[in-house]
N, C-alpha and C. Protein backbone atom coordinates (compact mmCIF):
# COMPACT_ATOMS: atom_id res chain seq x y z
N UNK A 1 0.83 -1.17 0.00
CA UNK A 1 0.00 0.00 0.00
C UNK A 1 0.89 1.25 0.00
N UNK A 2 0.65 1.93 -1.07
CA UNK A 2 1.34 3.28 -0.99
C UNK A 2 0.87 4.01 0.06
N UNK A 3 2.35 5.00 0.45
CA UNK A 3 2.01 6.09 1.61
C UNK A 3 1.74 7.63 1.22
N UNK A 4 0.66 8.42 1.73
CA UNK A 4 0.81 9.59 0.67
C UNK A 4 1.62 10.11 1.56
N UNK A 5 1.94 11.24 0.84
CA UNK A 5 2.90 12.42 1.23
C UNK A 5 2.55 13.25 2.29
N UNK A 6 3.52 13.60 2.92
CA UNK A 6 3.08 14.79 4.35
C UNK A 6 3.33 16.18 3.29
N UNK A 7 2.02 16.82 3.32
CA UNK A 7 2.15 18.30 3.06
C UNK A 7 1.77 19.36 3.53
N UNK A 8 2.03 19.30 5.17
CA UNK A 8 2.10 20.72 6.04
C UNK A 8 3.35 21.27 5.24
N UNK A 9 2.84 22.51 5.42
CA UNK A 9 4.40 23.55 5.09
C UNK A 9 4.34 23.99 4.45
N UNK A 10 3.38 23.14 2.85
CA UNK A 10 3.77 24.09 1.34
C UNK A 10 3.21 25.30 0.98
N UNK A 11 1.97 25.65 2.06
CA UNK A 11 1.82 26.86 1.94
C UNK A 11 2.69 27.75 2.40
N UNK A 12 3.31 27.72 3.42
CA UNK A 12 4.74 28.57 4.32
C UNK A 12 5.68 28.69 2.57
N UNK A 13 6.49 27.60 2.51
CA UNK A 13 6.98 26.93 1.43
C UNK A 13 7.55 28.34 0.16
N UNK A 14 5.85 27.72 -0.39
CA UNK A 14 5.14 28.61 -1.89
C UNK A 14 5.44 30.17 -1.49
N UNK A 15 5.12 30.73 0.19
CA UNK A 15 5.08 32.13 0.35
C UNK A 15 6.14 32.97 0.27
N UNK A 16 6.93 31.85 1.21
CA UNK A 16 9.08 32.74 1.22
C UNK A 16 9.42 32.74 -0.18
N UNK A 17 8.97 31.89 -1.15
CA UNK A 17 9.30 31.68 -2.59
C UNK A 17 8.92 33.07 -3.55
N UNK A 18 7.88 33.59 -3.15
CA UNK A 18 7.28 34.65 -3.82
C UNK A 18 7.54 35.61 -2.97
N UNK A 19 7.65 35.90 -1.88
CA UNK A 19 7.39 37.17 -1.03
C UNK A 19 8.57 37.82 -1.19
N UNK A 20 9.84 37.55 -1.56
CA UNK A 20 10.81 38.23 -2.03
C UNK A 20 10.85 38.94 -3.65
N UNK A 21 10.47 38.23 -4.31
CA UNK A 21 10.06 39.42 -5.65
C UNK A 21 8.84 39.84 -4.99
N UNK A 22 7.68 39.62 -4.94
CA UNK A 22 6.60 40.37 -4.21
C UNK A 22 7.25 41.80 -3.98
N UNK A 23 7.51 41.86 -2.20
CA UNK A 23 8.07 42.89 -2.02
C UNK A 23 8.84 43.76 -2.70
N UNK A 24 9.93 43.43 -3.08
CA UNK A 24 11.15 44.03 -3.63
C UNK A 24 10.29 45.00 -4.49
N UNK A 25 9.18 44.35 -5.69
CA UNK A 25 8.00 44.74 -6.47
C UNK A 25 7.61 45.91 -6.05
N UNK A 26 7.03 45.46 -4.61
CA UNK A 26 6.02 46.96 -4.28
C UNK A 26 7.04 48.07 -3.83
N UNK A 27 7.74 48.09 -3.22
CA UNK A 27 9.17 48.81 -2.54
C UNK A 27 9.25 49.48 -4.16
N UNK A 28 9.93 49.14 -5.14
CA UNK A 28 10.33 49.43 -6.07
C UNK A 28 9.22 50.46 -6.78
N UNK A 29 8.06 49.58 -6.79
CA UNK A 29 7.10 50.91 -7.59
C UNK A 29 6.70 52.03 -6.31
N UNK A 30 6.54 51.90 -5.02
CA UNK A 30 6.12 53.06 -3.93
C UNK A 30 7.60 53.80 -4.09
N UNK A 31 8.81 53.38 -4.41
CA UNK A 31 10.06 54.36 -4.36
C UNK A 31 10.37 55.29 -5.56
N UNK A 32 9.68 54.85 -7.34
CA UNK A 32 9.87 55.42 -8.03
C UNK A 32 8.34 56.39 -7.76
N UNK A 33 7.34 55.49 -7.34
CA UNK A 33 6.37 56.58 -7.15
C UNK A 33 6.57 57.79 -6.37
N UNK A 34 7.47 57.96 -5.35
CA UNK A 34 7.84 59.07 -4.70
C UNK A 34 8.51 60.11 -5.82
N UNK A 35 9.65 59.04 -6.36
CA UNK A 35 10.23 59.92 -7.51
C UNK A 35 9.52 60.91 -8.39
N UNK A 36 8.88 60.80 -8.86
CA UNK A 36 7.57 61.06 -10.26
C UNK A 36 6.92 62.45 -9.34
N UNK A 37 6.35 61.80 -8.14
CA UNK A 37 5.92 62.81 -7.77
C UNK A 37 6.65 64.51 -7.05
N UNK A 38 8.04 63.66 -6.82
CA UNK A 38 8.52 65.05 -6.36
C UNK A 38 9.64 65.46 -7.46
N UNK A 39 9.67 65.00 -8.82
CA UNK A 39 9.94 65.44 -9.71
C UNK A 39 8.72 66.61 -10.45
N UNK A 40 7.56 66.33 -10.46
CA UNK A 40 6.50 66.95 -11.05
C UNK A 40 6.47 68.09 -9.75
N UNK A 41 6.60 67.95 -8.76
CA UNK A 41 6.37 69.18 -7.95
C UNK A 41 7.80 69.94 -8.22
N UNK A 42 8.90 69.57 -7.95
CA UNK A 42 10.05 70.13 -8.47
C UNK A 42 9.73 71.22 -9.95
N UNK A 43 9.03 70.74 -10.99
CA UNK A 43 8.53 70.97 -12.52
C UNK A 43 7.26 71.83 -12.00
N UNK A 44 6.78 71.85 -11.40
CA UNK A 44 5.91 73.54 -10.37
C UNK A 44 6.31 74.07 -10.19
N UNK A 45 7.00 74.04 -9.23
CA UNK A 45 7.71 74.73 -8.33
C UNK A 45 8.81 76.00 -9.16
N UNK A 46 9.77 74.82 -9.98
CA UNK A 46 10.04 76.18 -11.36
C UNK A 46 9.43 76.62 -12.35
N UNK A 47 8.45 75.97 -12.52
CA UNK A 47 7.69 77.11 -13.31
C UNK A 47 6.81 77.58 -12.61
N UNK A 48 6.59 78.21 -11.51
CA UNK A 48 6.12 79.17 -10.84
C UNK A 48 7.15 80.30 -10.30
N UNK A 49 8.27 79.76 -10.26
CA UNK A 49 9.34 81.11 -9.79
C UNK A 49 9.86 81.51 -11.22
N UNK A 50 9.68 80.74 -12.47
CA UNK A 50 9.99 81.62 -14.01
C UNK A 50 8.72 82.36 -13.84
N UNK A 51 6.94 82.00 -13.73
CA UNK A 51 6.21 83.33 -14.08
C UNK A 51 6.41 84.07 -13.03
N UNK A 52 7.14 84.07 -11.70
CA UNK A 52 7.16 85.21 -10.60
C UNK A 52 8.28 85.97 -11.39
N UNK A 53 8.80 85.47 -12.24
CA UNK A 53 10.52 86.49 -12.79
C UNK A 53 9.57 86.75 -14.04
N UNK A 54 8.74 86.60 -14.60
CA UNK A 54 8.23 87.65 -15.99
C UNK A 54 6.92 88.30 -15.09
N UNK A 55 6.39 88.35 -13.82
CA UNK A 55 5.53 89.19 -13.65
C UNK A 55 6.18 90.54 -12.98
N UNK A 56 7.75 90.11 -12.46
CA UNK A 56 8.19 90.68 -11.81
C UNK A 56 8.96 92.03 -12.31
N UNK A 57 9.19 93.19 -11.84
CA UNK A 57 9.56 94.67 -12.30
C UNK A 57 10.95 94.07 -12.89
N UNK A 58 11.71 92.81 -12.72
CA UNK A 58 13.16 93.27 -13.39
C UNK A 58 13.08 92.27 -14.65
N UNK A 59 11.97 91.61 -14.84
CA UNK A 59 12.10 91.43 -16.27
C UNK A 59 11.46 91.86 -17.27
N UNK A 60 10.15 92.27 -16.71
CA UNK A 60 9.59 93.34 -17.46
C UNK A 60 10.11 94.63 -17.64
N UNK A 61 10.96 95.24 -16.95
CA UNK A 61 11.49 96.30 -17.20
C UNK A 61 12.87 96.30 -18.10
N UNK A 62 12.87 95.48 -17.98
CA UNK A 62 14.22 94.48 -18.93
C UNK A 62 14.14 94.42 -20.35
N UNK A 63 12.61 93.84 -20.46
CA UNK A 63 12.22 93.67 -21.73
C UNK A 63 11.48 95.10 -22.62
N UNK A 64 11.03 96.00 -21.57
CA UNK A 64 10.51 97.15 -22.42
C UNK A 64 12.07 98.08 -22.53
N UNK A 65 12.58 97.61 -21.61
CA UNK A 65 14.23 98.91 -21.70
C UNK A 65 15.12 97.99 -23.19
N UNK A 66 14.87 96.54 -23.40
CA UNK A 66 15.02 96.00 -24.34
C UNK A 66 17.14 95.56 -23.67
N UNK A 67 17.50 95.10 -22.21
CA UNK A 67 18.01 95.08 -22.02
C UNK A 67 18.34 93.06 -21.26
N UNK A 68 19.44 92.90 -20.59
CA UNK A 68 19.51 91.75 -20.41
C UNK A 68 18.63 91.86 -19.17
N UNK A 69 17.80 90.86 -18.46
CA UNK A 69 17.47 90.88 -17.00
C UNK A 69 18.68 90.74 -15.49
N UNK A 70 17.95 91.00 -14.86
CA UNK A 70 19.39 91.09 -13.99
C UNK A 70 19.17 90.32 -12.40
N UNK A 71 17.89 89.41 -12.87
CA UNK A 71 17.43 88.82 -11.93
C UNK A 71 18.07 87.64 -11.53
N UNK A 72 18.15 87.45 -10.17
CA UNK A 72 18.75 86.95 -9.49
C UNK A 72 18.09 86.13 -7.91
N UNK A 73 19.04 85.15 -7.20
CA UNK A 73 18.46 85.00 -5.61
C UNK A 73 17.54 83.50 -6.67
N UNK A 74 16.57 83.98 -5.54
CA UNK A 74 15.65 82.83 -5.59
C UNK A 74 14.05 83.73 -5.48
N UNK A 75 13.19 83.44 -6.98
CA UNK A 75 11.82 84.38 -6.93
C UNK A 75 11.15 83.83 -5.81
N UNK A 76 10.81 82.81 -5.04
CA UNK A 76 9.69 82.79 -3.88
C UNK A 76 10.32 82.43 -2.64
N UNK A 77 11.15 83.87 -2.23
CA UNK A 77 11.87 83.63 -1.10
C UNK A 77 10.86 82.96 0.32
N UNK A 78 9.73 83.02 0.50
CA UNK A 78 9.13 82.66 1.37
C UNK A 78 8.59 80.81 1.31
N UNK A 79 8.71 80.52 2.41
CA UNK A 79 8.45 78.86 2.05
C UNK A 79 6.99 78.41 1.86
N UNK A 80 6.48 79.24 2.54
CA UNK A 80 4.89 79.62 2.69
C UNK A 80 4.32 79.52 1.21
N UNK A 81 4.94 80.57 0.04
CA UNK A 81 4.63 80.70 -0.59
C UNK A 81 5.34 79.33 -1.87
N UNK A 82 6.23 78.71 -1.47
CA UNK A 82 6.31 77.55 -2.25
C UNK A 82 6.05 76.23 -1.67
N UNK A 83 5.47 76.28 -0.62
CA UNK A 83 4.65 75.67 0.04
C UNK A 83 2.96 75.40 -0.62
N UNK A 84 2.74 76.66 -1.28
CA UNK A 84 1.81 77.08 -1.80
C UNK A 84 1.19 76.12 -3.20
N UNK A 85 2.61 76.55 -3.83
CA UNK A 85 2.68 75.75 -5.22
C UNK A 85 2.93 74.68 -5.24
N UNK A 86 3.66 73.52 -4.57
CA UNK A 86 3.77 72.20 -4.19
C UNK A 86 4.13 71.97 -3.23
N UNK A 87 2.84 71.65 -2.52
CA UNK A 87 2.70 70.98 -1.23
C UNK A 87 3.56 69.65 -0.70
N UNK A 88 3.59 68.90 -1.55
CA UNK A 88 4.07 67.08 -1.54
C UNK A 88 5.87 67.18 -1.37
N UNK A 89 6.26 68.42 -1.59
CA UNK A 89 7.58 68.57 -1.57
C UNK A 89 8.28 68.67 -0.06
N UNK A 90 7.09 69.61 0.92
CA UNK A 90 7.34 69.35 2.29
C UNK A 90 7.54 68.65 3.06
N UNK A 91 6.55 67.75 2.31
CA UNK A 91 6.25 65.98 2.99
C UNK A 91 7.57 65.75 3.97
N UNK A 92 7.51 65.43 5.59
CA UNK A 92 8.12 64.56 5.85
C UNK A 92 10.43 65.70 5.93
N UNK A 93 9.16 66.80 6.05
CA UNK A 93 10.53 68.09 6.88
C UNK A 93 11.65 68.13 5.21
N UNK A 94 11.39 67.54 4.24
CA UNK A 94 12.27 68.36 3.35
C UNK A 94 12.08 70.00 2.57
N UNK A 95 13.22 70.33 2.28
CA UNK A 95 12.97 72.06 2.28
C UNK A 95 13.84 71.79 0.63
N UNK A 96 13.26 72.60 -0.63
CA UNK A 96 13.34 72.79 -2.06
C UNK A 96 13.96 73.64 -1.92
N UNK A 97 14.44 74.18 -2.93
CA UNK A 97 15.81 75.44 -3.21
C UNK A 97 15.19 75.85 -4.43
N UNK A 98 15.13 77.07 -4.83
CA UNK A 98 14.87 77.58 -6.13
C UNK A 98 16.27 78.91 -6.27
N UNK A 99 16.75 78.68 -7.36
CA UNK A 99 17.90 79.84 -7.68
C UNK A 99 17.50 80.37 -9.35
N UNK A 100 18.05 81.12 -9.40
CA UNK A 100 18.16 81.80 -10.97
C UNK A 100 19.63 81.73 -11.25
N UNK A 101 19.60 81.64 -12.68
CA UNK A 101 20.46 81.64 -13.45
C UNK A 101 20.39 82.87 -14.85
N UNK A 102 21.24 84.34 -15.13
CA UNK A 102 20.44 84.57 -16.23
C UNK A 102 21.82 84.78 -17.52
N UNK A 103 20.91 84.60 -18.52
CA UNK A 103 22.72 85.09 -19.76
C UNK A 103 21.82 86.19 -20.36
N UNK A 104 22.47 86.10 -21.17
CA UNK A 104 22.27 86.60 -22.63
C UNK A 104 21.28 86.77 -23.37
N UNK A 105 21.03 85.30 -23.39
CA UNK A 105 19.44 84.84 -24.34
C UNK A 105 18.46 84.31 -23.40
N UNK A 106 18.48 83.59 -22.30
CA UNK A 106 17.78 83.68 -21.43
C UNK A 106 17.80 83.40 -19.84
N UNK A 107 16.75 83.44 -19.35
CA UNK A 107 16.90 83.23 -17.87
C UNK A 107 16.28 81.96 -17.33
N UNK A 108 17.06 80.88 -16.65
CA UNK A 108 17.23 80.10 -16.05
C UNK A 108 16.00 79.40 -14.28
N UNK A 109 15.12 79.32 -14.06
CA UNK A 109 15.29 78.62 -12.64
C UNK A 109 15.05 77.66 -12.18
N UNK A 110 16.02 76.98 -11.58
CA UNK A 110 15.86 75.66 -11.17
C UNK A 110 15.29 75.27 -9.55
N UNK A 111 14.38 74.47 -9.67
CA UNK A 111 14.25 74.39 -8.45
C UNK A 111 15.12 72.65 -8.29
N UNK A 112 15.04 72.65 -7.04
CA UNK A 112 16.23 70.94 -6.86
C UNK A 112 15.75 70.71 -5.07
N UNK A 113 16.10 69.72 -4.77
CA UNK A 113 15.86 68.97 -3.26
C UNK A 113 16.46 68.43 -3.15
N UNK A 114 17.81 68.96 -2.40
CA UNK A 114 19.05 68.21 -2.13
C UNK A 114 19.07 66.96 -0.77
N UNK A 115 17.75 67.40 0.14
CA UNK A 115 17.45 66.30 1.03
C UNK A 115 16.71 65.22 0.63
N UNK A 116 16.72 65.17 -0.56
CA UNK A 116 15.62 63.70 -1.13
C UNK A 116 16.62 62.79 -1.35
N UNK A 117 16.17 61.47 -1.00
CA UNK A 117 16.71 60.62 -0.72
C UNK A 117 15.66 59.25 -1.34
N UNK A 118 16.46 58.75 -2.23
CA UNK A 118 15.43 57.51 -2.55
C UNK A 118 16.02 56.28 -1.37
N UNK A 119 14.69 55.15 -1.06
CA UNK A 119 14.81 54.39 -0.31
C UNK A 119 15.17 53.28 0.06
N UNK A 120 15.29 52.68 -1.43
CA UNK A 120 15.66 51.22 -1.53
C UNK A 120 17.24 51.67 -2.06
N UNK A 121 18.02 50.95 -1.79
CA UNK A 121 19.41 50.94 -2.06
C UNK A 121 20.00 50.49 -3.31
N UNK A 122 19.11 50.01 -3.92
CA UNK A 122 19.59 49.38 -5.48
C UNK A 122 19.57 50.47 -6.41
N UNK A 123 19.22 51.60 -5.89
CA UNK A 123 19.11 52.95 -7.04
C UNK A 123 20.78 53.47 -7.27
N UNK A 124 21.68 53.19 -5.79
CA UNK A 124 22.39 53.59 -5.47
C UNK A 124 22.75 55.39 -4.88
N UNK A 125 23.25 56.34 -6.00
CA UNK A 125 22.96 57.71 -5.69
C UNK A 125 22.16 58.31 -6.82
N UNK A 126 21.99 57.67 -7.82
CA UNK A 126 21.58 57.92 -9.17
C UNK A 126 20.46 59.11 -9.32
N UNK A 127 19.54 58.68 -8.51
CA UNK A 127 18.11 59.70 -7.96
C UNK A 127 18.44 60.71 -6.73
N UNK A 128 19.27 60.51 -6.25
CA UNK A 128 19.11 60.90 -5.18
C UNK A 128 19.29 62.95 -6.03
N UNK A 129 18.72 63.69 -4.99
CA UNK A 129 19.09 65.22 -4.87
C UNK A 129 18.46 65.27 -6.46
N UNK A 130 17.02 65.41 -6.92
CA UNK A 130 16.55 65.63 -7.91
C UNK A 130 16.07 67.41 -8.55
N UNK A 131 16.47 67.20 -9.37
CA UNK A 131 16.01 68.89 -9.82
C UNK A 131 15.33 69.27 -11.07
N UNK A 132 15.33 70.11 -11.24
CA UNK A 132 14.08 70.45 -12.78
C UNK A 132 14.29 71.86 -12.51
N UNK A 133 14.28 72.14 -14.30
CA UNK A 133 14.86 73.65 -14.30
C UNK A 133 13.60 74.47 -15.93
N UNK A 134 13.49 75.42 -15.81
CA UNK A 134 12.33 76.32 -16.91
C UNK A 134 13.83 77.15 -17.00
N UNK A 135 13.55 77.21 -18.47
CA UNK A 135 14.60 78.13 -19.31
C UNK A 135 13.13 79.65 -19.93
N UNK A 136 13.56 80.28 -19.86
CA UNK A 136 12.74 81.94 -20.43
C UNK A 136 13.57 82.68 -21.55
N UNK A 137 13.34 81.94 -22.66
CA UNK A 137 14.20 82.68 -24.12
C UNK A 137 14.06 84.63 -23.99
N UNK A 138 14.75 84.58 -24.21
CA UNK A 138 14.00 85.97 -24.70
C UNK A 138 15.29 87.17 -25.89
């Protein structure tokens, strides 16, 4: 008479087998999902301090004097107010930087988040300190 098989376990088994891609899976899409999103707020964030530099007296006055702009610093010195424009960037005590850059042909601002930090370690530094920048031809 055949004996059947003992099969306590194979559910335990089947789970450690999968639960490592599983995870790794969700980790991986919730870590680029952070990415995306504080890239697109980053991509607000400067283009809201480029229209604060064309609503503002030194590039409009720039452009009717028909001269270079001479703007400079950072347009939404208050955090309040880039707080305003992307919220999701605060998340969790990090603070955004917005600077100008201007030449010739145009003006520059980048905003960047040098405290962002991606979470899983397989990215290495690659993501880490993300930025996004609006160029203003003129």
């Amino acid at each position: 008479m055949m004996r059947k098989l003992d099969q306590r376990g194979i559910g335990a088994m089947e789970f450690c087998l999968v639960a490592l891609p599983l995870f790794l899976l969700m980790f991986t899409i919730f870590d680029l999902g952070r990415y995306a999103i504080t890239m697109q707020s980053l991509r607000a964030l400067a283009n809201a301090g480029a229209r604060t530099w064309m609503i503002n007296d030194c590039y409009v006055n720039s452009a009717l004097s028909r001269t270079t702009p001479t703007c400079t610093g950072d347009p939404l010195p208050s955090d309040a107010a880039k707080q305003a424009v992307a919220p999701m960037l605060f998340a969790g005590g990090l603070t955004p930087t917005l600077s100008t850059t201007g030449g010739a042909s145009a003006l520059t601002v980048t905003a960047s988040d040098p405290s962002f930090k991606m979470l899983m370690p397989i990215w290495g530094t690659t993501l880490n300190a993300p930025s996004a920048s609006t160029t203003i031809p003129f």
